[in-house]
N, C-alpha and C. Protein backbone atom coordinates (compact mmCIF):
# COMPACT_ATOMS: atom_id res chain seq x y z
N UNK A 1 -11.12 -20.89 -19.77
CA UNK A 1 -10.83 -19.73 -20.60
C UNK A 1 -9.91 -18.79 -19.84
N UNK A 2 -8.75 -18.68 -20.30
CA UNK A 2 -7.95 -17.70 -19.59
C UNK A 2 -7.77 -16.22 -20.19
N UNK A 3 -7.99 -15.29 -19.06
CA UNK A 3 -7.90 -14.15 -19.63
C UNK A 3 -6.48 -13.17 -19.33
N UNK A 4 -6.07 -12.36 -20.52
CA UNK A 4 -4.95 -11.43 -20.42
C UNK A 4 -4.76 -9.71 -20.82
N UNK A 5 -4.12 -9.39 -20.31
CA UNK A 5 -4.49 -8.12 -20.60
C UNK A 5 -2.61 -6.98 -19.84
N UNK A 6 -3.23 -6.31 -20.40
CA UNK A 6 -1.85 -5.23 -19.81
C UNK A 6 -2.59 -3.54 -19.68
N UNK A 7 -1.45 -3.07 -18.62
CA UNK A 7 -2.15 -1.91 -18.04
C UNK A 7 -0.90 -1.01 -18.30
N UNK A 8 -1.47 -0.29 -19.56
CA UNK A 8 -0.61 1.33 -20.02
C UNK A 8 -0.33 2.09 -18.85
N UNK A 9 0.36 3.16 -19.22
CA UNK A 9 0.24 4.40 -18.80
C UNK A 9 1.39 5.18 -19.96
N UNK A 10 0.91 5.98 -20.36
CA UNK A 10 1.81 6.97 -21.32
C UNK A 10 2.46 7.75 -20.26
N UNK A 11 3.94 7.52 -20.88
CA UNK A 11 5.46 8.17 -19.98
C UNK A 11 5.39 9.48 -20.17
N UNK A 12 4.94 10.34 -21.48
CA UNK A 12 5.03 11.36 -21.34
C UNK A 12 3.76 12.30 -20.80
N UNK A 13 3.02 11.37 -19.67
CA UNK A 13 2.08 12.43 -19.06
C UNK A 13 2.13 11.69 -17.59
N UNK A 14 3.19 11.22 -17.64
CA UNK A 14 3.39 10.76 -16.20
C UNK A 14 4.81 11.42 -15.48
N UNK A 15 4.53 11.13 -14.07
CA UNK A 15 5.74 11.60 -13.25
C UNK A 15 6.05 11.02 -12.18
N UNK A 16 7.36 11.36 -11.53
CA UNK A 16 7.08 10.89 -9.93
C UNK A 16 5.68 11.21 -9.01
N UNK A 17 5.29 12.35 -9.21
CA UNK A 17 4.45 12.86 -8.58
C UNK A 17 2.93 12.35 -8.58
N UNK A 18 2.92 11.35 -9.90
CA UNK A 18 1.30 10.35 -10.08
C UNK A 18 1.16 9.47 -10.37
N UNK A 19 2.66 8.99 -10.71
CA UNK A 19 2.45 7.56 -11.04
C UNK A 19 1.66 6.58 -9.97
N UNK A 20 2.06 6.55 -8.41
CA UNK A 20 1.09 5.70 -7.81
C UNK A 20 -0.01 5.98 -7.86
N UNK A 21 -0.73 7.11 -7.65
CA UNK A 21 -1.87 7.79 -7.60
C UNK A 21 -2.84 7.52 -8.78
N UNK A 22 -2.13 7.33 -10.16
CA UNK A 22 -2.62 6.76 -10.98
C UNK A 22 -2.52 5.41 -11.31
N UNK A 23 -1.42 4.42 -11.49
CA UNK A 23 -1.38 3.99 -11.67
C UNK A 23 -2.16 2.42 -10.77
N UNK A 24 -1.96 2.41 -9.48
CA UNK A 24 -2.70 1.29 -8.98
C UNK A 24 -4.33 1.51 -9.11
N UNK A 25 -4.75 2.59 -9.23
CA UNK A 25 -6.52 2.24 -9.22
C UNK A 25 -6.73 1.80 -10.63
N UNK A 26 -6.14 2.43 -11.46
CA UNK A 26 -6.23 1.71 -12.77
C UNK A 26 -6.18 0.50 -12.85
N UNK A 27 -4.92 -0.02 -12.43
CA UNK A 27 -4.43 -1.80 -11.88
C UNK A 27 -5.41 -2.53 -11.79
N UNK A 28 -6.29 -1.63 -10.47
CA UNK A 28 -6.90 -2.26 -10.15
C UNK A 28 -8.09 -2.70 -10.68
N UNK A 29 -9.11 -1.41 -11.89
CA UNK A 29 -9.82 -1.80 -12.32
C UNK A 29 -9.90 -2.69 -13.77
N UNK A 30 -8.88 -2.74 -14.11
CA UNK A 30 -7.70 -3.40 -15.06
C UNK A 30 -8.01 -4.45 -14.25
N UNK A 31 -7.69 -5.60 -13.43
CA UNK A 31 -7.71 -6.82 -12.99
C UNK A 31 -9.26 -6.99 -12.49
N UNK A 32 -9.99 -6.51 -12.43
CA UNK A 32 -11.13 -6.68 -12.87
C UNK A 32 -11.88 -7.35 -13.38
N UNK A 33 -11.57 -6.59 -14.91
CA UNK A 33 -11.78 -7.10 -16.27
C UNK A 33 -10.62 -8.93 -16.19
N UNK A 34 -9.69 -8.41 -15.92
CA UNK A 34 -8.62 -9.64 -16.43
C UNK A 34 -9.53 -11.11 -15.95
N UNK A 35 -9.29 -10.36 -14.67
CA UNK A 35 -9.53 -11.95 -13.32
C UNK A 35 -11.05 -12.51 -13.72
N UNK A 36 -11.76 -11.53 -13.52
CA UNK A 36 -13.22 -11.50 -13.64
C UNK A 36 -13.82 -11.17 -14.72
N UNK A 37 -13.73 -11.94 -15.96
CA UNK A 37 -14.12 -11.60 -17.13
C UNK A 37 -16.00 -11.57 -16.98
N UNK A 38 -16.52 -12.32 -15.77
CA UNK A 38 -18.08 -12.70 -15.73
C UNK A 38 -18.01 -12.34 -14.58
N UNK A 39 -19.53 -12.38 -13.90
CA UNK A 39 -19.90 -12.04 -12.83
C UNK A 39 -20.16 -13.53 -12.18
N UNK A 40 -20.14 -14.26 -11.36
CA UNK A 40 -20.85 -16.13 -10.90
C UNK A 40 -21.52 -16.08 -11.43
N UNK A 41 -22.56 -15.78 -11.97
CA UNK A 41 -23.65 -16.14 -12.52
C UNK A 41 -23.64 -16.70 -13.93
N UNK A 42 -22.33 -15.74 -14.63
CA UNK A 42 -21.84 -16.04 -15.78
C UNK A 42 -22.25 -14.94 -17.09
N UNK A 43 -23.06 -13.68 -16.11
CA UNK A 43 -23.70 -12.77 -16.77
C UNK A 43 -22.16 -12.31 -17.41
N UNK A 44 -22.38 -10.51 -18.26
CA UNK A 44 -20.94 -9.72 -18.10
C UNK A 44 -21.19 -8.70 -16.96
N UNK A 45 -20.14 -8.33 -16.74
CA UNK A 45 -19.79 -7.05 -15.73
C UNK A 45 -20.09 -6.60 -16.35
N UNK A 46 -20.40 -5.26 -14.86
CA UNK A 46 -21.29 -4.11 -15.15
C UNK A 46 -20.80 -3.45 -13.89
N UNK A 47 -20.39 -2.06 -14.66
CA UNK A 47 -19.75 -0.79 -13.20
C UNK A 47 -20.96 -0.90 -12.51
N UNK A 48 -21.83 -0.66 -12.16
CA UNK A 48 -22.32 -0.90 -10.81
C UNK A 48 -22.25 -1.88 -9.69
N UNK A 49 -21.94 -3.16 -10.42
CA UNK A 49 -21.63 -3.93 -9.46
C UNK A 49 -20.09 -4.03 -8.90
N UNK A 50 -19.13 -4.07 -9.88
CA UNK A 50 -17.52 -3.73 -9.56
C UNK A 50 -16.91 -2.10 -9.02
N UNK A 51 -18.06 -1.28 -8.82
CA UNK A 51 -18.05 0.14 -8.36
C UNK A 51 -17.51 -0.30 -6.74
N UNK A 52 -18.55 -1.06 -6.19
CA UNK A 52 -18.21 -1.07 -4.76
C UNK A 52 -17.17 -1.79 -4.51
N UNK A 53 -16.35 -3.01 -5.26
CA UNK A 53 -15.19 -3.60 -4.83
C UNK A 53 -14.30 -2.85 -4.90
N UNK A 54 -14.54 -1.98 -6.38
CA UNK A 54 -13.20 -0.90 -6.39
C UNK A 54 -13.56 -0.46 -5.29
N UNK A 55 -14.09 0.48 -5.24
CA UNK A 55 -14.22 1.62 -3.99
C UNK A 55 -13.66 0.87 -3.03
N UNK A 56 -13.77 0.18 -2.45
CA UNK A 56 -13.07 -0.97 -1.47
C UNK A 56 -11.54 -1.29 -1.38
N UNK A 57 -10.97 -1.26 -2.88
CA UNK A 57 -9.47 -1.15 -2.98
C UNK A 57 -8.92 0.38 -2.78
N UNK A 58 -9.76 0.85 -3.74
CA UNK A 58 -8.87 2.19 -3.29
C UNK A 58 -8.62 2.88 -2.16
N UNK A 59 -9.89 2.43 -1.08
CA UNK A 59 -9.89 2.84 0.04
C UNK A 59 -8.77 2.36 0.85
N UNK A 60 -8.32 0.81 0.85
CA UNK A 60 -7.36 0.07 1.68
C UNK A 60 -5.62 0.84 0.91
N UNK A 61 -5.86 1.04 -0.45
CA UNK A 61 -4.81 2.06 -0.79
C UNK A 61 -4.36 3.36 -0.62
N UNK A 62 -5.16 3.89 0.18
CA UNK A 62 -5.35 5.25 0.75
C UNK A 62 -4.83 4.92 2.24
N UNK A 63 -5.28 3.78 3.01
CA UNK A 63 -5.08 3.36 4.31
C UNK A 63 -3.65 3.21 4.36
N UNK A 64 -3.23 2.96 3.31
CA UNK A 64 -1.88 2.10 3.36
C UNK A 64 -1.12 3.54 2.93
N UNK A 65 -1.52 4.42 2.57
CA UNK A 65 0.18 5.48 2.51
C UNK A 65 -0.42 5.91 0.64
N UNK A 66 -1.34 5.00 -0.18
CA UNK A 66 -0.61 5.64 -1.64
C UNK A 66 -2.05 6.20 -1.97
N UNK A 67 -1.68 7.53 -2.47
CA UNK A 67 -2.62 8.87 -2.78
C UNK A 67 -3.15 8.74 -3.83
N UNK A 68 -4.29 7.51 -3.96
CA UNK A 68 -5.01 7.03 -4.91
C UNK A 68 -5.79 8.12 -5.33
N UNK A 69 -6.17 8.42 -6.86
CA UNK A 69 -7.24 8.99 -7.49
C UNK A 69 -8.24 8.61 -6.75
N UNK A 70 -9.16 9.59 -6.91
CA UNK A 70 -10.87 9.11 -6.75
C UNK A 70 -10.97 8.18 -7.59
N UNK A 71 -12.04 7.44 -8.20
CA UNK A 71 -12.25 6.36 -8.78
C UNK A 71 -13.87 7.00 -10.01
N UNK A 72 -14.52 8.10 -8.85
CA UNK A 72 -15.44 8.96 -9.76
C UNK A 72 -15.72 10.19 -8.98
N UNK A 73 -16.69 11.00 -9.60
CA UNK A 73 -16.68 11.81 -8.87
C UNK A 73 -17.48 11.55 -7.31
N UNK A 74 -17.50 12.21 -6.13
CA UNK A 74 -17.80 11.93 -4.99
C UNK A 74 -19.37 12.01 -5.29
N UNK A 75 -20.08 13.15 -5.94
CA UNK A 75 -21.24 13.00 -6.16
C UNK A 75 -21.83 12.10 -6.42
N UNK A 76 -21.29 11.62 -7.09
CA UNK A 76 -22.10 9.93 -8.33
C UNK A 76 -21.38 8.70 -7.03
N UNK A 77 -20.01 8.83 -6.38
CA UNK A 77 -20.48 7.83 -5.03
C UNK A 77 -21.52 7.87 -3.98
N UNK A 78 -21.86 9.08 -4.04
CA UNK A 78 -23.06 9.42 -3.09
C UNK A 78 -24.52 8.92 -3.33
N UNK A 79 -24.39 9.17 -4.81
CA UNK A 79 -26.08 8.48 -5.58
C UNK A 79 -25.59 7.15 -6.49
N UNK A 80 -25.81 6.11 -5.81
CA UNK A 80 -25.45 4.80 -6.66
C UNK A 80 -26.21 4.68 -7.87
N UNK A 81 -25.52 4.88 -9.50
CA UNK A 81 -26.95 4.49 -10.31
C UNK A 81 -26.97 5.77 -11.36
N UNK A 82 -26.74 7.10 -10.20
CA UNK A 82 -27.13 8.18 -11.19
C UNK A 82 -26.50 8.63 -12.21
N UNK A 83 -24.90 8.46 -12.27
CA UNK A 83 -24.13 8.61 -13.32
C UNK A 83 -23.58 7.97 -14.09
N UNK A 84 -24.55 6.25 -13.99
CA UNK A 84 -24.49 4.98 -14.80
C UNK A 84 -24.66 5.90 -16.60
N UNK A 85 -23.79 5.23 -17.12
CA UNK A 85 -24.32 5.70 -18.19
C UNK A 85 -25.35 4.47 -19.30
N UNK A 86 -25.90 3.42 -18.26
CA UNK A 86 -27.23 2.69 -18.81
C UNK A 86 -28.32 2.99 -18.32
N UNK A 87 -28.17 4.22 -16.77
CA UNK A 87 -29.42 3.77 -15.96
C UNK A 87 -30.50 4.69 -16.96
């Protein structure tokens, strides 16, 4: 089963000034979904479990020079769970 998908961004609320910043964490959680339509098990995804890989990209995108968005707020990275909106 192959999966496809495309990653917006509306031109007129973008700029030089955010396009990277916005645009790769999106990417990233955008390929996500694409690559990883299931979890191995074959369950569906679920932000708690793809929370920490993101967090993981955006971090190596921050390392590297580009002024990634947060991904959530710092609070809700601090408490895993609490700002699930299933827990």
């Amino acid at each position: 089963e192959e999966s496809t998908g495309e990653q917006l961004l509306w031109s007129e609320q973008s700029g030089p000034q955010n396009v990277d910043p916005i645009v790769w964490p999106r990417a990233a959680s955008s390929a996500e979904i694409f690559w990883s339509a299931k979890q191995p098990t074959g369950a569906p995804l679920n932000v708690t479990e793809a929370l920490p890989r993101l967090h993981d990209v955006r971090y190596r995108m921050v390392q590297r020079g580009i002024n990634a968005i947060p991904l959530q707020p710092q609070w809700c990275a601090l408490r895993p769970d609490a700002c699930d909106l299933y827990a």
